[in-house]
N, C-alpha and C. Protein backbone atom coordinates (compact mmCIF):
# COMPACT_ATOMS: atom_id res chain seq x y z
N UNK A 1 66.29 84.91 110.75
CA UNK A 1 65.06 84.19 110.99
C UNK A 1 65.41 82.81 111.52
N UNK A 2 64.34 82.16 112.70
CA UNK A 2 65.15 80.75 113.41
C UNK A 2 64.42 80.07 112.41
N UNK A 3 65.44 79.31 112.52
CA UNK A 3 65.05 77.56 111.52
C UNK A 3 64.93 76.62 112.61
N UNK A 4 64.12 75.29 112.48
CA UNK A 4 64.19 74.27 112.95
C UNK A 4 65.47 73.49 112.69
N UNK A 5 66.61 73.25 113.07
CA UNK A 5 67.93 72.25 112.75
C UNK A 5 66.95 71.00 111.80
N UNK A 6 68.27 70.58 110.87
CA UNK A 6 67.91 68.94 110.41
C UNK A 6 68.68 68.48 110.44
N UNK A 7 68.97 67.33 111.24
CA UNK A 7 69.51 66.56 111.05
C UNK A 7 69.87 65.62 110.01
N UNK A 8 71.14 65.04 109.06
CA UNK A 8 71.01 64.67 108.01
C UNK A 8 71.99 63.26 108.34
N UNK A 9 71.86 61.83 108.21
CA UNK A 9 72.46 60.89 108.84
C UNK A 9 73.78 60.28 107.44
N UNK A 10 73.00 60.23 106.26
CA UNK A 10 73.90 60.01 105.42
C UNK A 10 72.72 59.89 103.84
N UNK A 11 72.94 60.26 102.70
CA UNK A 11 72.42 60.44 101.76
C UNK A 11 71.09 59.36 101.82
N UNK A 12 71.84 58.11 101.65
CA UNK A 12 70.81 57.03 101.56
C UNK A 12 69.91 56.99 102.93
N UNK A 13 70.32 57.44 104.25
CA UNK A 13 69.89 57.61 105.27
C UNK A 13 68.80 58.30 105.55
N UNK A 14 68.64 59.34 105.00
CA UNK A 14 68.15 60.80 104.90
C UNK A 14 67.91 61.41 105.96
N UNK A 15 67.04 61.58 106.54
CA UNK A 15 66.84 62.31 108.24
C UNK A 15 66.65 61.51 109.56
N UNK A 16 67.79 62.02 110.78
CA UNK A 16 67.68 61.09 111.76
C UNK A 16 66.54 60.97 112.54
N UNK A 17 65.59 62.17 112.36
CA UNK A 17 64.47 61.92 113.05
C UNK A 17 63.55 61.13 112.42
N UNK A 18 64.18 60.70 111.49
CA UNK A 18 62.89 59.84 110.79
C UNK A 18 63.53 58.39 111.14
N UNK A 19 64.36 57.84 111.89
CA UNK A 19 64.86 56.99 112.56
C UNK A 19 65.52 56.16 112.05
N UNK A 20 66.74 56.83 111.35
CA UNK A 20 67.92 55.47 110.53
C UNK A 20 68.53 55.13 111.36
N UNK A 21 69.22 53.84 111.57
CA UNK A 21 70.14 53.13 112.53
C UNK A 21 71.85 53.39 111.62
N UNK A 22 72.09 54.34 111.09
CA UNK A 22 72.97 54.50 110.52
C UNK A 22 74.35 55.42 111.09
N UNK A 23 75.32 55.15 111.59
CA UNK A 23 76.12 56.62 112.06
C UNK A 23 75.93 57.89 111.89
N UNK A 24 75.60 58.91 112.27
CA UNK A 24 75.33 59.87 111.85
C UNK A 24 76.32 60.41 111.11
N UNK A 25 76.34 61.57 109.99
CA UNK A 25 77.28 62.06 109.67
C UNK A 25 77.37 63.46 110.65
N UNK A 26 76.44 64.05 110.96
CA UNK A 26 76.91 65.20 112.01
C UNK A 26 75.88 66.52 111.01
N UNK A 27 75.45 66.52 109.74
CA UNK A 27 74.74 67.48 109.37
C UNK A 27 73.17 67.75 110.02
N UNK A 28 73.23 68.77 109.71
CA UNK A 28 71.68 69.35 110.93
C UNK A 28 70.52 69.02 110.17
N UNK A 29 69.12 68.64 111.19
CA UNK A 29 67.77 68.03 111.21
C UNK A 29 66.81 68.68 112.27
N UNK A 30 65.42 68.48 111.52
CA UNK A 30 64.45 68.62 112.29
C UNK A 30 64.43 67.79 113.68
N UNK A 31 64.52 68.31 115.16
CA UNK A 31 64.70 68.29 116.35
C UNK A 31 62.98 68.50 117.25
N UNK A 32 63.84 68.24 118.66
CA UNK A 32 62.69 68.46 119.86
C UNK A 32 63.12 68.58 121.00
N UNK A 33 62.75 69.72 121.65
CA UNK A 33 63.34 69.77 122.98
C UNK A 33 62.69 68.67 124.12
N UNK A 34 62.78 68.75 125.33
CA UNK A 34 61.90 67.90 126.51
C UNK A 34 60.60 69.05 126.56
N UNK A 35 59.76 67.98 126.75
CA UNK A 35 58.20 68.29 127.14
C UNK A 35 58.00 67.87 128.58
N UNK A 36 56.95 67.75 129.36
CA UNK A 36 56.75 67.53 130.29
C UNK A 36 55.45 66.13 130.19
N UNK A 37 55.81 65.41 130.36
CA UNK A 37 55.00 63.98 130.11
C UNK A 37 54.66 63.30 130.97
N UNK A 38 53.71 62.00 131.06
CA UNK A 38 53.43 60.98 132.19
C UNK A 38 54.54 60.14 131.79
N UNK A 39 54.54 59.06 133.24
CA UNK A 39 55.40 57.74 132.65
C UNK A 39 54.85 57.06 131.70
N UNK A 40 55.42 56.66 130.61
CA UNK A 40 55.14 56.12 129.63
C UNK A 40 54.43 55.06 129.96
N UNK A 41 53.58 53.79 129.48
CA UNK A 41 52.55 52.89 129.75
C UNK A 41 53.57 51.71 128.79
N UNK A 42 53.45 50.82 129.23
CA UNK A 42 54.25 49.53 128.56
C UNK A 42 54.12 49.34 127.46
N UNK A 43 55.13 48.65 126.38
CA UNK A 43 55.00 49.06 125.14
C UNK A 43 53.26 47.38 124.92
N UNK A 44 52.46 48.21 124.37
CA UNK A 44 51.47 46.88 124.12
C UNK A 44 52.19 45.53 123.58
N UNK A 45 52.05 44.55 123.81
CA UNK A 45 52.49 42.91 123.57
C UNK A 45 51.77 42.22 122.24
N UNK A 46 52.23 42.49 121.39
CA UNK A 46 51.29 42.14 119.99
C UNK A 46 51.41 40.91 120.09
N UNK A 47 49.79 40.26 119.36
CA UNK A 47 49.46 38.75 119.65
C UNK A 47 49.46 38.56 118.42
N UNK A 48 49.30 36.90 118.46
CA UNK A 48 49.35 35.93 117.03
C UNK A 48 47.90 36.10 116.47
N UNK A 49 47.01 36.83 116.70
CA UNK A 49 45.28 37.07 116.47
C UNK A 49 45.42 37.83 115.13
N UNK A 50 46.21 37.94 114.37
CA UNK A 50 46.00 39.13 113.56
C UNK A 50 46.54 40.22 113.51
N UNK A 51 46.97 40.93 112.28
CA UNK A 51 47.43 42.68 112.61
C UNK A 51 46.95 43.30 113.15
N UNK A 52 47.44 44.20 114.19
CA UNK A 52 46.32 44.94 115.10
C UNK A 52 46.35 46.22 114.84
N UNK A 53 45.49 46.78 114.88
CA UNK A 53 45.18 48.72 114.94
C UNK A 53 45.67 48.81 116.69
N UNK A 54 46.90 49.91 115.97
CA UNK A 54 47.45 50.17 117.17
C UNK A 54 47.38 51.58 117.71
N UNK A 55 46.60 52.12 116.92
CA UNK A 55 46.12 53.69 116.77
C UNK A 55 46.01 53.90 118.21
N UNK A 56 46.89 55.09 118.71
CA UNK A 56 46.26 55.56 119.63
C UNK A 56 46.04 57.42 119.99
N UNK A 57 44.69 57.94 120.34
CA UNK A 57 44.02 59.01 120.00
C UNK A 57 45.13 59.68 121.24
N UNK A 58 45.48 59.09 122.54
CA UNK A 58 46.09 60.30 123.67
C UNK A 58 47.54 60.71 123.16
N UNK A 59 48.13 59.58 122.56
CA UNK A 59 49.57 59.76 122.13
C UNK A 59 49.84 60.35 120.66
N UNK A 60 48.58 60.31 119.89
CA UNK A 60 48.76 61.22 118.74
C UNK A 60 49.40 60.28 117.66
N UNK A 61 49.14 59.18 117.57
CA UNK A 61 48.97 57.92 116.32
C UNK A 61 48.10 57.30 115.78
N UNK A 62 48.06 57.20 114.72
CA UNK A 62 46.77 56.54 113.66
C UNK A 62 47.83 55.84 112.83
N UNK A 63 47.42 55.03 113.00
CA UNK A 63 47.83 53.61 111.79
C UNK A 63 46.74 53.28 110.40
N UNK A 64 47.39 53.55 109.44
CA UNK A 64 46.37 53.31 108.35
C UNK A 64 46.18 52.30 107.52
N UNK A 65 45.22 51.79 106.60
CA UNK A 65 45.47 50.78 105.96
C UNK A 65 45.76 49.30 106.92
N UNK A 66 45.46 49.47 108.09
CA UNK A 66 45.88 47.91 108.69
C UNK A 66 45.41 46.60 107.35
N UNK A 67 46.87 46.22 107.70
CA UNK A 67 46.29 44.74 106.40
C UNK A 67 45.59 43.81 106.62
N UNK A 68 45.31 42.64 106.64
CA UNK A 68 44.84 41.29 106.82
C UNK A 68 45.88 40.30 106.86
N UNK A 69 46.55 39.99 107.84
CA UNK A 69 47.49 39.09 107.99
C UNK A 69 47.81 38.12 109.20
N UNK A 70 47.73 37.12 109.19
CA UNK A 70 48.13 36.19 110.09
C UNK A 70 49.29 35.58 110.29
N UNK A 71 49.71 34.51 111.19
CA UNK A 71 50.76 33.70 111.40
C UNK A 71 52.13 35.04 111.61
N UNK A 72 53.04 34.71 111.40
CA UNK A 72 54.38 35.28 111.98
C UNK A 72 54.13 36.48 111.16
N UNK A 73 53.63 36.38 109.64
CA UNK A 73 53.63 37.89 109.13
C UNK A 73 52.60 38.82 110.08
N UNK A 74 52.01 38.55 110.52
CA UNK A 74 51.13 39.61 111.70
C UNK A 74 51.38 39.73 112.84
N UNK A 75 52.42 38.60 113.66
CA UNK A 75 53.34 39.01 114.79
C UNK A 75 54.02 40.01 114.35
N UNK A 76 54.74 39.84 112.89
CA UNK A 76 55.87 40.68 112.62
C UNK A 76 55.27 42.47 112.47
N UNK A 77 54.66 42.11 111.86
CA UNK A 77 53.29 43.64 111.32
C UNK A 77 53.59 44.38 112.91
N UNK A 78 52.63 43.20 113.83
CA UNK A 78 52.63 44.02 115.31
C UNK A 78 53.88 44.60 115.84
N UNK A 79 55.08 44.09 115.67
CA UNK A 79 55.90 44.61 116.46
C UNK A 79 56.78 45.47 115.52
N UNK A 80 56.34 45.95 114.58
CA UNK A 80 56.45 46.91 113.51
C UNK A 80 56.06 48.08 113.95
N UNK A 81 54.79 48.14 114.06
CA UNK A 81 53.53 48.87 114.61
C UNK A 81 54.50 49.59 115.86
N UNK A 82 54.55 48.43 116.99
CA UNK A 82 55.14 49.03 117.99
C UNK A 82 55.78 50.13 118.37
N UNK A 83 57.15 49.22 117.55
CA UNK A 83 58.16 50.27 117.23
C UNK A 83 57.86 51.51 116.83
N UNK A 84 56.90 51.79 115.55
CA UNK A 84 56.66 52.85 115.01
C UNK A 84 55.78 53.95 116.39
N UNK A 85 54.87 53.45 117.31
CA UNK A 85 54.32 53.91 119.00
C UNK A 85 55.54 54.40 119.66
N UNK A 86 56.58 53.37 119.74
CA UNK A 86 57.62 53.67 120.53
C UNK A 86 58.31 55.33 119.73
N UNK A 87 58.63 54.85 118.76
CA UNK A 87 59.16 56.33 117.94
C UNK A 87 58.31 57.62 118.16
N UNK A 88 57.36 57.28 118.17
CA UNK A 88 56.61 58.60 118.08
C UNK A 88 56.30 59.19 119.78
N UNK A 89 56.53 58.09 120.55
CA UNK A 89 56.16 58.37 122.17
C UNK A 89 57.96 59.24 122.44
N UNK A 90 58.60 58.87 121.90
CA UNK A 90 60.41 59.51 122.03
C UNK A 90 60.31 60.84 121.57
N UNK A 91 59.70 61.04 119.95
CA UNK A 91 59.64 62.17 119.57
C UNK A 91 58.87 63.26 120.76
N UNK A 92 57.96 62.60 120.99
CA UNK A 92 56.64 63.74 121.62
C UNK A 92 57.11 64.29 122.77
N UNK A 93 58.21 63.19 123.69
CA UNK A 93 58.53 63.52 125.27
C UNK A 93 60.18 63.79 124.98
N UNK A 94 60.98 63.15 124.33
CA UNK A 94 62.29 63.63 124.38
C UNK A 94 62.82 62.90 125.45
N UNK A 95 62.20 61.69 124.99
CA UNK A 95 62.84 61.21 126.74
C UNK A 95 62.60 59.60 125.69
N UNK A 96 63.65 58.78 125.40
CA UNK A 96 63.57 57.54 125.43
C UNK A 96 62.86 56.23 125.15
N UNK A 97 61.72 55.86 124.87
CA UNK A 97 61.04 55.32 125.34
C UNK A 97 61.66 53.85 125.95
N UNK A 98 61.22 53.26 127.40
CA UNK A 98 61.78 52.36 128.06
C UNK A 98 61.53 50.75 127.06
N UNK A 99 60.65 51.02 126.02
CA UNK A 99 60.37 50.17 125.30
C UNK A 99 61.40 49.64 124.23
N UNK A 100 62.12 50.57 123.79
CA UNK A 100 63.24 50.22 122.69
C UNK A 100 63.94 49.26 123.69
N UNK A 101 64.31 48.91 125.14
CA UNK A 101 65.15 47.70 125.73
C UNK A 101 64.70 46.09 125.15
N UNK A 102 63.64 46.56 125.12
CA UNK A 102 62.56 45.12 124.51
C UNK A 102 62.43 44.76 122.99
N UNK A 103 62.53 45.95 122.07
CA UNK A 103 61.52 45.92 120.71
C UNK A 103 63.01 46.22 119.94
N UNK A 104 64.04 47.00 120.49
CA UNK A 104 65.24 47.38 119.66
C UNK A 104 66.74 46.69 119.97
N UNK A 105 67.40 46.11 118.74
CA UNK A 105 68.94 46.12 118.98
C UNK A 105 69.70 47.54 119.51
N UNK A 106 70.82 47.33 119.66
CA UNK A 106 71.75 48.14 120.64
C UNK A 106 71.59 49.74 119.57
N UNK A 107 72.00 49.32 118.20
CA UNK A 107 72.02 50.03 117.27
C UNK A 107 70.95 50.94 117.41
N UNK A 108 69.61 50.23 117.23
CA UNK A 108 68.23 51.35 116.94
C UNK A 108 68.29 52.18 118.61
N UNK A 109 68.83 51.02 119.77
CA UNK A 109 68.80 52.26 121.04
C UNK A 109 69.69 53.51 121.21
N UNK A 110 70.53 53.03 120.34
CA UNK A 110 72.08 54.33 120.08
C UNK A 110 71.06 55.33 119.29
N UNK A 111 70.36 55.02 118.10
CA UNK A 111 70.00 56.30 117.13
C UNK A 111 69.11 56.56 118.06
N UNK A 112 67.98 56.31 118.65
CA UNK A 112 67.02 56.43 119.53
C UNK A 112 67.33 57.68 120.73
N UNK A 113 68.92 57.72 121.20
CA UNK A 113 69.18 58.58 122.36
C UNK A 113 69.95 59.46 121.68
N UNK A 114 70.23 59.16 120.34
CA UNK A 114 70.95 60.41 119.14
C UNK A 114 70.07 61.40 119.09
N UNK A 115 68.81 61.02 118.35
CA UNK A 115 67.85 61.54 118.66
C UNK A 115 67.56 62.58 119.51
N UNK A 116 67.28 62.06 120.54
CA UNK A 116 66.73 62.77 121.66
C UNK A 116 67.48 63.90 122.34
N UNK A 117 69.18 63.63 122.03
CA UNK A 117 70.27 64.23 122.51
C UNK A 117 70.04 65.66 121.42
N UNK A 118 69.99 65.61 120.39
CA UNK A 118 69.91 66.53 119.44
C UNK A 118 68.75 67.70 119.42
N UNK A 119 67.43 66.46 119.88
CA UNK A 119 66.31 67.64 120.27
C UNK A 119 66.12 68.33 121.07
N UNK A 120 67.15 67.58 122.27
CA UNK A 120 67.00 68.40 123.39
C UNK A 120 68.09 69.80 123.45
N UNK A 121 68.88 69.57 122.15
CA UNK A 121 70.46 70.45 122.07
C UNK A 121 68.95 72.01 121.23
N UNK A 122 68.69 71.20 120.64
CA UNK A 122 67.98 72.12 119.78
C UNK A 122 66.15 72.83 119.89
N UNK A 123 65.93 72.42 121.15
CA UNK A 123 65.04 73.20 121.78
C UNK A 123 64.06 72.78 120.68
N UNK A 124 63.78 71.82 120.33
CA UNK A 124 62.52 72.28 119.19
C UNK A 124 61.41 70.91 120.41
N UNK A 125 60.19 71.21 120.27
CA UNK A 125 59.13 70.43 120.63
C UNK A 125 58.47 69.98 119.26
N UNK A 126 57.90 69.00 119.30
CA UNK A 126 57.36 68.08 118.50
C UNK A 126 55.69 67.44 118.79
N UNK A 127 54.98 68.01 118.20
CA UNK A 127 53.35 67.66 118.81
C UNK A 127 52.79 67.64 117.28
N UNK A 128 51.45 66.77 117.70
CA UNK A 128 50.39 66.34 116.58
C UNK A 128 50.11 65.26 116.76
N UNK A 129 49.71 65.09 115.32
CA UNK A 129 49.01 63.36 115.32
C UNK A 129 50.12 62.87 114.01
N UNK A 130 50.34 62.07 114.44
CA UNK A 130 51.58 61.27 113.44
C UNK A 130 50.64 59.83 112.72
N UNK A 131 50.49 60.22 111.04
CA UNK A 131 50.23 58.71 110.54
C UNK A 131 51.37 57.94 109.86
N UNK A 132 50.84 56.37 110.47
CA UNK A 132 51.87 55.21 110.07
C UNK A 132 51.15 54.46 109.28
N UNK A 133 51.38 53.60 107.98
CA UNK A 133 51.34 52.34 107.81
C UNK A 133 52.17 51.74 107.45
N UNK A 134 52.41 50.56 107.98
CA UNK A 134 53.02 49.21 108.02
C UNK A 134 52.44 48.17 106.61
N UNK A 135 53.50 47.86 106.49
CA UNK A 135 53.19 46.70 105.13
C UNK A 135 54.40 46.46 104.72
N UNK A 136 54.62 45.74 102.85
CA UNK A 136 55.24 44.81 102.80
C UNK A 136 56.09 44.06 103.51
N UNK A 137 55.77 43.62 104.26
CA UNK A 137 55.80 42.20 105.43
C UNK A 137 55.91 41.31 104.83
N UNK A 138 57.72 40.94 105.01
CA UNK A 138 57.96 39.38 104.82
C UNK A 138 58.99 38.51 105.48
N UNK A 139 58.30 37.52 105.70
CA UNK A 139 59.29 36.40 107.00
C UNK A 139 59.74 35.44 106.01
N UNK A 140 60.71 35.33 106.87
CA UNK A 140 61.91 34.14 106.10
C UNK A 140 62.25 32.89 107.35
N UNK A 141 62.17 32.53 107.48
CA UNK A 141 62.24 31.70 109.16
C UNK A 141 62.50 32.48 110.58
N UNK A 142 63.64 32.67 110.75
CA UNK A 142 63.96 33.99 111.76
C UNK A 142 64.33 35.12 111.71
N UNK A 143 64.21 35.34 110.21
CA UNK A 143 64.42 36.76 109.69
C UNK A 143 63.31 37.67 109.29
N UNK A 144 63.30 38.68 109.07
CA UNK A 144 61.92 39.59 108.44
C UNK A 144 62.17 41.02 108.16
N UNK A 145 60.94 41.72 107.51
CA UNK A 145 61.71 42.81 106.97
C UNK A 145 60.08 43.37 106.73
N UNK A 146 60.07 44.81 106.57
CA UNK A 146 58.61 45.51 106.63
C UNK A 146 59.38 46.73 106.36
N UNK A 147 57.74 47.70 105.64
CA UNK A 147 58.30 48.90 105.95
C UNK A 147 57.04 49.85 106.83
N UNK A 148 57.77 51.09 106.69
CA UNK A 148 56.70 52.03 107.26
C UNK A 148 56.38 53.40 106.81
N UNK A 149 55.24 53.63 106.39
CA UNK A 149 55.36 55.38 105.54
C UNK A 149 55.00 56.00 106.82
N UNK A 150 55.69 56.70 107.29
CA UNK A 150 55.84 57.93 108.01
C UNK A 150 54.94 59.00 107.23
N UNK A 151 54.31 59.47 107.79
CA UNK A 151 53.59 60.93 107.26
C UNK A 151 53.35 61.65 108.56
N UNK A 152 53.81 63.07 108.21
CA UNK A 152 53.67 63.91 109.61
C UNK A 152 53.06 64.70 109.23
N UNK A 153 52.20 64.85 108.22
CA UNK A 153 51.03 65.88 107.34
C UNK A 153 50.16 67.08 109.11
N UNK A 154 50.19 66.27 109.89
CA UNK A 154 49.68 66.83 111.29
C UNK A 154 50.36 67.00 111.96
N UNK A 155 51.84 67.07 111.78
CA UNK A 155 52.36 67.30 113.33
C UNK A 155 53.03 68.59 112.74
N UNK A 156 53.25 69.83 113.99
CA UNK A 156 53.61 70.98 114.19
C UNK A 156 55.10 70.79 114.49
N UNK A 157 56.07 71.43 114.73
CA UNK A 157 57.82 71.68 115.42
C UNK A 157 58.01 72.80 115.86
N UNK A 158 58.07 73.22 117.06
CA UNK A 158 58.28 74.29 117.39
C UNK A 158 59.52 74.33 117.86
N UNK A 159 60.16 75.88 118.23
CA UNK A 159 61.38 75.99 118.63
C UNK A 159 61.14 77.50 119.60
N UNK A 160 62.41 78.01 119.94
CA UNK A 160 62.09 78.76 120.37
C UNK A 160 61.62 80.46 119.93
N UNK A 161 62.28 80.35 118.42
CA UNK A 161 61.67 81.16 117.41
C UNK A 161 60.50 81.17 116.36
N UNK A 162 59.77 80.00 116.64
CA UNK A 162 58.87 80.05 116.18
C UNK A 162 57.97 78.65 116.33
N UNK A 163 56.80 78.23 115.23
CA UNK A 163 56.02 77.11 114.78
C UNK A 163 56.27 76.55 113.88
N UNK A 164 56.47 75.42 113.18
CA UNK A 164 56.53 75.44 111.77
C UNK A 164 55.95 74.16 111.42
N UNK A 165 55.97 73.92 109.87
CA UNK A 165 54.82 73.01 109.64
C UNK A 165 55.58 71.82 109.15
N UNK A 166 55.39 70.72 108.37
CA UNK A 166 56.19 69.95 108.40
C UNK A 166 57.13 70.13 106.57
N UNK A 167 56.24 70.99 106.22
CA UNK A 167 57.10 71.79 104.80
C UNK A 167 57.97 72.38 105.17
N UNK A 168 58.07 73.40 106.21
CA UNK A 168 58.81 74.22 106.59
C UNK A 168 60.43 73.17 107.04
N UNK A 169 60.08 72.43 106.90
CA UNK A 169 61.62 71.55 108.04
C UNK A 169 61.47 70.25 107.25
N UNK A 170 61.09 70.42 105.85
CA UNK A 170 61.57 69.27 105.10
C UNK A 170 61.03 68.28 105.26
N UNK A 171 60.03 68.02 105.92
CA UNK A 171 58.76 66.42 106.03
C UNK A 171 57.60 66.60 105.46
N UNK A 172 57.66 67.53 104.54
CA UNK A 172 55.87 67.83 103.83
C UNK A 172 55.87 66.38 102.87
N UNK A 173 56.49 65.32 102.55
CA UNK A 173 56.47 64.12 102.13
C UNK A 173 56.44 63.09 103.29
N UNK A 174 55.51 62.25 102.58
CA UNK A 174 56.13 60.95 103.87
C UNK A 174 57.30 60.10 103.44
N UNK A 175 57.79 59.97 104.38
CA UNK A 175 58.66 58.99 104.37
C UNK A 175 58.32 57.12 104.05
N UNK A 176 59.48 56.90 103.59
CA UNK A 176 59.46 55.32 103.36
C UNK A 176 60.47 55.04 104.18
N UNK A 177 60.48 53.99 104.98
CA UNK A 177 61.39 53.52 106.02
C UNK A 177 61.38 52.01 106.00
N UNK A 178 62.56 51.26 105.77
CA UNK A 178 62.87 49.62 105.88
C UNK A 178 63.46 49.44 107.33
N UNK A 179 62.51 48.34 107.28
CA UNK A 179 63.07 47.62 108.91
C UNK A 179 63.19 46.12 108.66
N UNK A 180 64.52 46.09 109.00
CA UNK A 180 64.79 44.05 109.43
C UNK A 180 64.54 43.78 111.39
N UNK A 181 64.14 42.86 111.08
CA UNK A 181 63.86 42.51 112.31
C UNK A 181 64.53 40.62 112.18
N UNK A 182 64.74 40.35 113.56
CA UNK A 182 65.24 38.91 113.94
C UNK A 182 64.12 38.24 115.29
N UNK A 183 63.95 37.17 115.14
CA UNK A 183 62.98 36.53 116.08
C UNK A 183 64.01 36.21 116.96
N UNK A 184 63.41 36.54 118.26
CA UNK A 184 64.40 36.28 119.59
C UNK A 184 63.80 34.41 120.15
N UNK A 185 64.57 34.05 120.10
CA UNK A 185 64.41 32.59 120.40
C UNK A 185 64.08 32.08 121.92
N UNK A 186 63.09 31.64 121.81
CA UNK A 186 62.15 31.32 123.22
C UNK A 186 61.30 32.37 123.82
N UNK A 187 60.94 33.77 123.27
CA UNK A 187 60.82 34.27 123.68
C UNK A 187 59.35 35.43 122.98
N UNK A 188 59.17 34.33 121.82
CA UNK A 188 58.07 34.95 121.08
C UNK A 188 57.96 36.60 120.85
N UNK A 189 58.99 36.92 120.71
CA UNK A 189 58.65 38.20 119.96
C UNK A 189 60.17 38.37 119.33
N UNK A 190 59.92 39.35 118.18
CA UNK A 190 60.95 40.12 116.89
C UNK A 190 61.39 41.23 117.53
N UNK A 191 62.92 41.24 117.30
CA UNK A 191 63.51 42.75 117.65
C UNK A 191 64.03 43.00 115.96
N UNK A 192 63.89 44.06 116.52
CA UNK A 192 64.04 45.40 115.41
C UNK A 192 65.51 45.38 115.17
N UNK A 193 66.15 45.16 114.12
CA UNK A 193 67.49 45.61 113.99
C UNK A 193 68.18 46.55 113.47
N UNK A 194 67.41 47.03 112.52
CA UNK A 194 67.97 48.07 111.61
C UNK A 194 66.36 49.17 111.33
N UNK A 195 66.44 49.98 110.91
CA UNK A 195 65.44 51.08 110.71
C UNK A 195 65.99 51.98 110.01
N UNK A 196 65.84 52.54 108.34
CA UNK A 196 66.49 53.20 107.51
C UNK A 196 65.49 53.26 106.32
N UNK A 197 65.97 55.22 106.24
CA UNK A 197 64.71 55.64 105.95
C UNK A 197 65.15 55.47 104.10
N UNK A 198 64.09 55.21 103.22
CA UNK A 198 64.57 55.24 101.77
C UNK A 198 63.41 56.18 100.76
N UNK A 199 63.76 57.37 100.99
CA UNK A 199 62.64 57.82 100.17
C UNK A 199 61.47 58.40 100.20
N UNK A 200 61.24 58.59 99.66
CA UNK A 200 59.18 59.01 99.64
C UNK A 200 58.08 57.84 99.64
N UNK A 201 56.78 58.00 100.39
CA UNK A 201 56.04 57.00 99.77
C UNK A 201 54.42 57.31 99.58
């Protein structure tokens, strides 16, 4: 009977598709082959106005719980958010998103084309609606740190032997995921440095 592969990055790591910046160790994960997609649309430019609902209905994201936050903790929120768009636009197409050059260190662009290299080894497609929320958000001058619950309660994996659900391939939990981020100087926006998944949430 076909299985969906999982990828497994390192204990504390847990699954690479759930986007650790960690070396991989080489054990197998839930995957995605290439789809056939538009050019991707620029990653949105989060403003100092507030946390924003970054939900979007064509790409198959809902953001939940948006908080109430201003000043750098709601820049930071936004480009949290982002990232989490960018991840899910990689999963869906298998192709990159041109946005991690902007929003990610070298590191998150290495796991980012790990990724993609694996789904495409392993024929699986990846569709649904993916929910995120973003929170505990906290800035330190040019440092910061957030997380993100991943829940894929809606998204399907297919392969070439079959459909499967997100029980079936080990994501019937959401994930808890920590991200540090660093403020790029002159340049008003946070890159992402690290992304590592811890858990259930």
């Amino acid at each position: 009977m076909g299985r969906v592969n999982v990828v497994v990055v390192s204990a504390a790591c847990a699954l690479l598709l759930a986007g650790c910046t960690s070396a991989p160790a080489g054990s197998p994960g839930p995957t995605a082959s290439p789809t056939t997609s538009e050019t991707a649309a620029p990653a949105p430019t989060p403003t100092d106005e507030g946390a924003d609902d970054l939900s979007d209905p064509e790409l198959g994201i809902v953001f939940e719980d948006v908080p109430e936050l201003d000043g750098d903790a709601a820049d930071v929120h936004n480009w949290i958010a982002t990232y989490s768009t960018e991840y899910w636009r990689t999963m869906t197409t298998n192709e990159v998103s041109p946005a991690f050059d902007l929003i990610g260190s070298a590191d998150v662009q290495a796991t980012m084309q790990g990724i993609v290299d694996q789904n495409v080894s392993s024929q699986v497609d990846i569709a649904g609606v993916f929910h995120a929320r973003v929170g505990d958000v906290v800035v330190e001058g040019d440092t910061a740190r957030g997380t993100v619950c991943d829940d894929y309660r809606d998204v399907t994996f297919t392969d070439p032997n079959g459909t499967y659900t997100p029980d079936d391939v080990g994501f019937g939990e959401p994930r808890h995921k920590t991200l540090t981020l660093t403020r790029v100087p002159d340049e008003d926006r946070w890159l992402v440095l690290t992304s590592v998944v811890e858990g259930t949430c």
